[in-house]
C-alpha atoms as a PDB file:
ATOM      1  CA  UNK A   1       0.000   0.000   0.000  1.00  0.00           C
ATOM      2  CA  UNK A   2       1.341   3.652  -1.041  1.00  0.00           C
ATOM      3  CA  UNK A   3       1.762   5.440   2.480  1.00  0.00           C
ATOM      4  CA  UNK A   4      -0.281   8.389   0.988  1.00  0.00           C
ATOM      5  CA  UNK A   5      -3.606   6.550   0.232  1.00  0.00           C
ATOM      6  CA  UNK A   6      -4.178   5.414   3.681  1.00  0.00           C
ATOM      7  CA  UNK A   7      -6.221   7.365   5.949  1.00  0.00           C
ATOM      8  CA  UNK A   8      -8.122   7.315   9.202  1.00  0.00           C
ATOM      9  CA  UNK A   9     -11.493   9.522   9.779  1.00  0.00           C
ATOM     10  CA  UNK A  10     -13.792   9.726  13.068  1.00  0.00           C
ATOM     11  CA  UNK A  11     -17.460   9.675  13.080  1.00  0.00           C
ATOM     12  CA  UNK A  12     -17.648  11.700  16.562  1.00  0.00           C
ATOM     13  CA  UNK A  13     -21.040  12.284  18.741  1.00  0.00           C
ATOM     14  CA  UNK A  14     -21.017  15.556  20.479  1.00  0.00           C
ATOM     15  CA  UNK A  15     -22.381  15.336  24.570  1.00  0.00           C
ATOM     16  CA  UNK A  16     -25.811  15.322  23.609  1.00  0.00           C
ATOM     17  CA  UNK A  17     -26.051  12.715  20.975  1.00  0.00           C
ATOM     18  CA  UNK A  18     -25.512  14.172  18.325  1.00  0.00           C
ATOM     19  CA  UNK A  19     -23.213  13.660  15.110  1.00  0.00           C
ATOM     20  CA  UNK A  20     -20.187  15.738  14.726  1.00  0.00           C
ATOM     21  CA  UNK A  21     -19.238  15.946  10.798  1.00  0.00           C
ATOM     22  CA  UNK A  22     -17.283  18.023   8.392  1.00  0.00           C
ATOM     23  CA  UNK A  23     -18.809  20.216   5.909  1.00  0.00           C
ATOM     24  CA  UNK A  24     -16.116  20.449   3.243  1.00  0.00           C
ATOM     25  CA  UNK A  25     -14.628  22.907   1.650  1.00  0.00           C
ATOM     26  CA  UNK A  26     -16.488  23.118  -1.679  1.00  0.00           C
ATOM     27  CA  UNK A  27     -12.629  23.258  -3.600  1.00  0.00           C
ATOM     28  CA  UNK A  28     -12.083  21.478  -6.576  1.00  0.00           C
ATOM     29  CA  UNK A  29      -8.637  20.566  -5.212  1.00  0.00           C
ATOM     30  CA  UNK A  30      -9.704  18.604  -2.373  1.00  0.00           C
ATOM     31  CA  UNK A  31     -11.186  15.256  -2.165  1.00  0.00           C
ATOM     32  CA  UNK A  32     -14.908  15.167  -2.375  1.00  0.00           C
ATOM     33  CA  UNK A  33     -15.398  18.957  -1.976  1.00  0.00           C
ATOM     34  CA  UNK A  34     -18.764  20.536  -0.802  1.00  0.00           C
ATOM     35  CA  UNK A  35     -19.630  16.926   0.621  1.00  0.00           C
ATOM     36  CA  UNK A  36     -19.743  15.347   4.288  1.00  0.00           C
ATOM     37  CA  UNK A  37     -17.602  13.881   5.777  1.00  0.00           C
ATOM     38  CA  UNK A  38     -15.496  12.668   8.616  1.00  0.00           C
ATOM     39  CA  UNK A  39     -12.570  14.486  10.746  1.00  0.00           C
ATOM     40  CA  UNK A  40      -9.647  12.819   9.361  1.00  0.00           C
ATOM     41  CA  UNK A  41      -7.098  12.323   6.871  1.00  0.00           C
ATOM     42  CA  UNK A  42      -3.572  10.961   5.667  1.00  0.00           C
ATOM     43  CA  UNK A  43      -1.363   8.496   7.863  1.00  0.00           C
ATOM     44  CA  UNK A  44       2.068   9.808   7.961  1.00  0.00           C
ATOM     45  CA  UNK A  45       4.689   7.058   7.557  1.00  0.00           C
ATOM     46  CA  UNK A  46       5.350   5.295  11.000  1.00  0.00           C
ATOM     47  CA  UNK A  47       2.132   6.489  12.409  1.00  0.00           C
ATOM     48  CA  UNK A  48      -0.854   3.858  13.872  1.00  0.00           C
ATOM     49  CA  UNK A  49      -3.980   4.542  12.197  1.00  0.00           C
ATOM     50  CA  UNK A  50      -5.413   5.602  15.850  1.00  0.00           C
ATOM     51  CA  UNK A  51      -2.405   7.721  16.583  1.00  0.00           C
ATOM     52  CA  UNK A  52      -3.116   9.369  13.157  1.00  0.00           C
ATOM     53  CA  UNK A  53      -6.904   9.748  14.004  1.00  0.00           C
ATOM     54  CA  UNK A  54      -6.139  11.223  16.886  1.00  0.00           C
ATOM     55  CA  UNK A  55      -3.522  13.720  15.794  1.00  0.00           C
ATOM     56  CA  UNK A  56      -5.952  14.825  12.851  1.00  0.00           C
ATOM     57  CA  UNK A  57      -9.497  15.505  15.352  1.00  0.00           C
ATOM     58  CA  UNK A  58      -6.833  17.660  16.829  1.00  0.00           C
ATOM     59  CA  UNK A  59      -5.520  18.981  14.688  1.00  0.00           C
ATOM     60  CA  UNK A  60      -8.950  20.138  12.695  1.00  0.00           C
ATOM     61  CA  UNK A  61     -11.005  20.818  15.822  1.00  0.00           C
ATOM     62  CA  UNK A  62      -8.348  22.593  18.161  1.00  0.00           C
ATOM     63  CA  UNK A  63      -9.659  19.966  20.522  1.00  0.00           C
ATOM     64  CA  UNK A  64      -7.525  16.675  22.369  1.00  0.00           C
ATOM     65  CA  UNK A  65      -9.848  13.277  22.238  1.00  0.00           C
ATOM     66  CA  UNK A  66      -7.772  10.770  23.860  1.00  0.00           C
ATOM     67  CA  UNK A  67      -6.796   7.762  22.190  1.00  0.00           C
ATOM     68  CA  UNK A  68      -9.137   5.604  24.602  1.00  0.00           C
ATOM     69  CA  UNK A  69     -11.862   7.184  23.749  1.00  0.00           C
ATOM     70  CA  UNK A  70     -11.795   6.026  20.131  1.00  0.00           C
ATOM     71  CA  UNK A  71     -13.729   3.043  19.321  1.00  0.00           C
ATOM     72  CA  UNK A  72     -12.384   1.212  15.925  1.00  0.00           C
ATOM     73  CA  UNK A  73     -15.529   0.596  13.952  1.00  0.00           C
ATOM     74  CA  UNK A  74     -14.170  -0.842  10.684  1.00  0.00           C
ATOM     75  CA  UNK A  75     -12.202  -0.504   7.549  1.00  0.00           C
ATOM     76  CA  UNK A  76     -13.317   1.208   4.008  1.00  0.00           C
ATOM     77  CA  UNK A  77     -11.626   0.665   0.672  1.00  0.00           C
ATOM     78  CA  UNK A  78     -12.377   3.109  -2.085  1.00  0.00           C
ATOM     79  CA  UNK A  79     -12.093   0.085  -4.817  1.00  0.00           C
ATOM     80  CA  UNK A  80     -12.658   3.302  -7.281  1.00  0.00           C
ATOM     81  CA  UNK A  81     -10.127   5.090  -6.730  1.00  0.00           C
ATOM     82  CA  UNK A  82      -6.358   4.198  -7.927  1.00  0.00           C
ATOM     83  CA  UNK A  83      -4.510   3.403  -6.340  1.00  0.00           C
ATOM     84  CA  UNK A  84      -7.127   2.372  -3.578  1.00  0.00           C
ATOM     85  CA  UNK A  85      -7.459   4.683  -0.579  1.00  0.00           C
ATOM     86  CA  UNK A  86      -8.305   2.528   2.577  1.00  0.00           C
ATOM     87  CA  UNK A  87      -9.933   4.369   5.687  1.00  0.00           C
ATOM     88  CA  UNK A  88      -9.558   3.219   8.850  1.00  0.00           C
ATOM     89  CA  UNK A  89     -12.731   4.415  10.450  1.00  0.00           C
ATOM     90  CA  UNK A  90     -13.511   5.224  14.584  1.00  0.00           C
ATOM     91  CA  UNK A  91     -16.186   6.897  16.708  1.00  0.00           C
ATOM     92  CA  UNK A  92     -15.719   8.845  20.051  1.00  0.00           C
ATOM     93  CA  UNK A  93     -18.420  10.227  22.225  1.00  0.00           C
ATOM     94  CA  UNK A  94     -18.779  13.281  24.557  1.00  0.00           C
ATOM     95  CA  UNK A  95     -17.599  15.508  22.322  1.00  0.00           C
ATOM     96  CA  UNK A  96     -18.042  19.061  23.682  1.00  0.00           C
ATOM     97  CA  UNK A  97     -19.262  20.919  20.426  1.00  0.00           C
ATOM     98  CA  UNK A  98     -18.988  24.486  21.932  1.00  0.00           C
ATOM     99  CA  UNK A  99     -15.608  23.827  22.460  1.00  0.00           C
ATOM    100  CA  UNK A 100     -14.437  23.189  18.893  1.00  0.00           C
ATOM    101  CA  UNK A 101     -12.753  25.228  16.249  1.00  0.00           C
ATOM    102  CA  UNK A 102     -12.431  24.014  13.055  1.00  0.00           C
ATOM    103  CA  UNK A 103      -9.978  24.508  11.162  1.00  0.00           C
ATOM    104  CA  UNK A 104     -11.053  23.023   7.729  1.00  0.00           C
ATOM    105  CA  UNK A 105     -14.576  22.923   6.524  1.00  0.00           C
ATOM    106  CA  UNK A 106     -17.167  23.867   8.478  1.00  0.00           C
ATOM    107  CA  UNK A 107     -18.798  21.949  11.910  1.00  0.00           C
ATOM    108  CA  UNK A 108     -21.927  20.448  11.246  1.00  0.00           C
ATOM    109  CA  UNK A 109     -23.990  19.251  14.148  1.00  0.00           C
ATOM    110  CA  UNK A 110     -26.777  16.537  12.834  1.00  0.00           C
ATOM    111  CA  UNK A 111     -29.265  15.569  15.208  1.00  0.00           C
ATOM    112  CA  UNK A 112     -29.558  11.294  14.924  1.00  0.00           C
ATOM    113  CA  UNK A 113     -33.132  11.623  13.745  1.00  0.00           C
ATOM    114  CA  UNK A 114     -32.005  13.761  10.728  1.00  0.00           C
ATOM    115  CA  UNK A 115     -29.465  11.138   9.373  1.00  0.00           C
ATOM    116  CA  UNK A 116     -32.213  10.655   6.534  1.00  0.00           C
ATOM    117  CA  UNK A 117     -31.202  13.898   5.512  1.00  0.00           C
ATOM    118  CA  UNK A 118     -27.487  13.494   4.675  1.00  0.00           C
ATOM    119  CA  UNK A 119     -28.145  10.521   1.917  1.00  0.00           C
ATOM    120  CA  UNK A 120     -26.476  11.735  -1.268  1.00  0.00           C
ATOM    121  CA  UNK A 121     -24.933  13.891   0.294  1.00  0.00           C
ATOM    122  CA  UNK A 122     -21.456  11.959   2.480  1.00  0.00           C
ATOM    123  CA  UNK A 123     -18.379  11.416   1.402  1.00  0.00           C
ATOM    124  CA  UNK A 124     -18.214   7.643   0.264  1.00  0.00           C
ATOM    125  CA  UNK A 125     -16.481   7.186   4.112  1.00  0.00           C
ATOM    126  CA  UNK A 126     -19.104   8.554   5.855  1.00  0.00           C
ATOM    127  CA  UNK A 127     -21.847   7.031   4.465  1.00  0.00           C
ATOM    128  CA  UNK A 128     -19.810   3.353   4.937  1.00  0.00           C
ATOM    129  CA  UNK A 129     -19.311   4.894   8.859  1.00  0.00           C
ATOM    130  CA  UNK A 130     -22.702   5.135   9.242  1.00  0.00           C
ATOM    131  CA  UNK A 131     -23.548   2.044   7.536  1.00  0.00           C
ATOM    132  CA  UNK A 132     -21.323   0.290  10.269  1.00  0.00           C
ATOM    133  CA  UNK A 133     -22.850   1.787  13.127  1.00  0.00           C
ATOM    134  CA  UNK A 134     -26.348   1.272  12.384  1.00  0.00           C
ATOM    135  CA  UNK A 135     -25.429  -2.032  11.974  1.00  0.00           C
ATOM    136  CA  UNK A 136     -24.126  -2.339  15.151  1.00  0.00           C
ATOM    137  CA  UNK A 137     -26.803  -0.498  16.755  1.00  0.00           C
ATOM    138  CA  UNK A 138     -25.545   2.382  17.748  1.00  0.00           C
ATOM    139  CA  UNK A 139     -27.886   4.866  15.563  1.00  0.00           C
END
């Protein structure tokens, strides 16, 4: 695997519930632009994909979430892109939205009964992150 096509992204719930997700940036030089997505992004070379979650939630929310408090919920491959881009994919809870400043895209806070709304709209991640936690039961 080329180290720049592996990524890890966090579906986060903020203290009451709700989901935590990234408006992007509608650029045409970014991946997916103007779609929703997950906090996240590249692995650097040598780095865990939970040390690299963590590090990126930081690092676009101005905001520490432990590495405990990640929960691995599966693994995404992008089988159309080439070469393939493979997501590692977590959730935390308890995020304090008030707290957070983002630093790329926007912070969008979705109530869980307004999921409905997002379809067509996520980044091919995000819609396999919530795919894996309704499965599990945790919408």
């Amino acid at each position: 695997m080329v180290d720049g096509r592996r990524f890890a992204g966090a579906l986060l719930f903020d203290t009451d519930g709700n989901f935590l997700l990234q408006q992007r940036d509608d650029k045409p030089d970014i991946l997916h632009p103007g779609r929703i997505g997950l906090f996240g992004g590249h692995q650097e070379p040598g780095e865990s994909p939970l040390e690299c979650v963590v590090r990126e939630v930081h690092e676009e929310l101005s905001h520490f979430v432990p590495a405990q408090h990640f929960r691995h919920i599966g693994t995404f491959s992008d089988g159309n892109s080439v070469p393939t881009r493979t997501v590692e994919l977590y959730s935390a809870a308890d995020v304090p939205a008030a707290k957070l400043v983002v630093t790329e895209g926007a912070l969008l806070i979705v109530p869980k009964g307004d999921i409905s709304a997002l379809t067509g709209r996520l980044t091919p991640s995000a819609a396999a992150a919530f795919e894996l936690i309704a499965a599990a039961g945790l919408t």
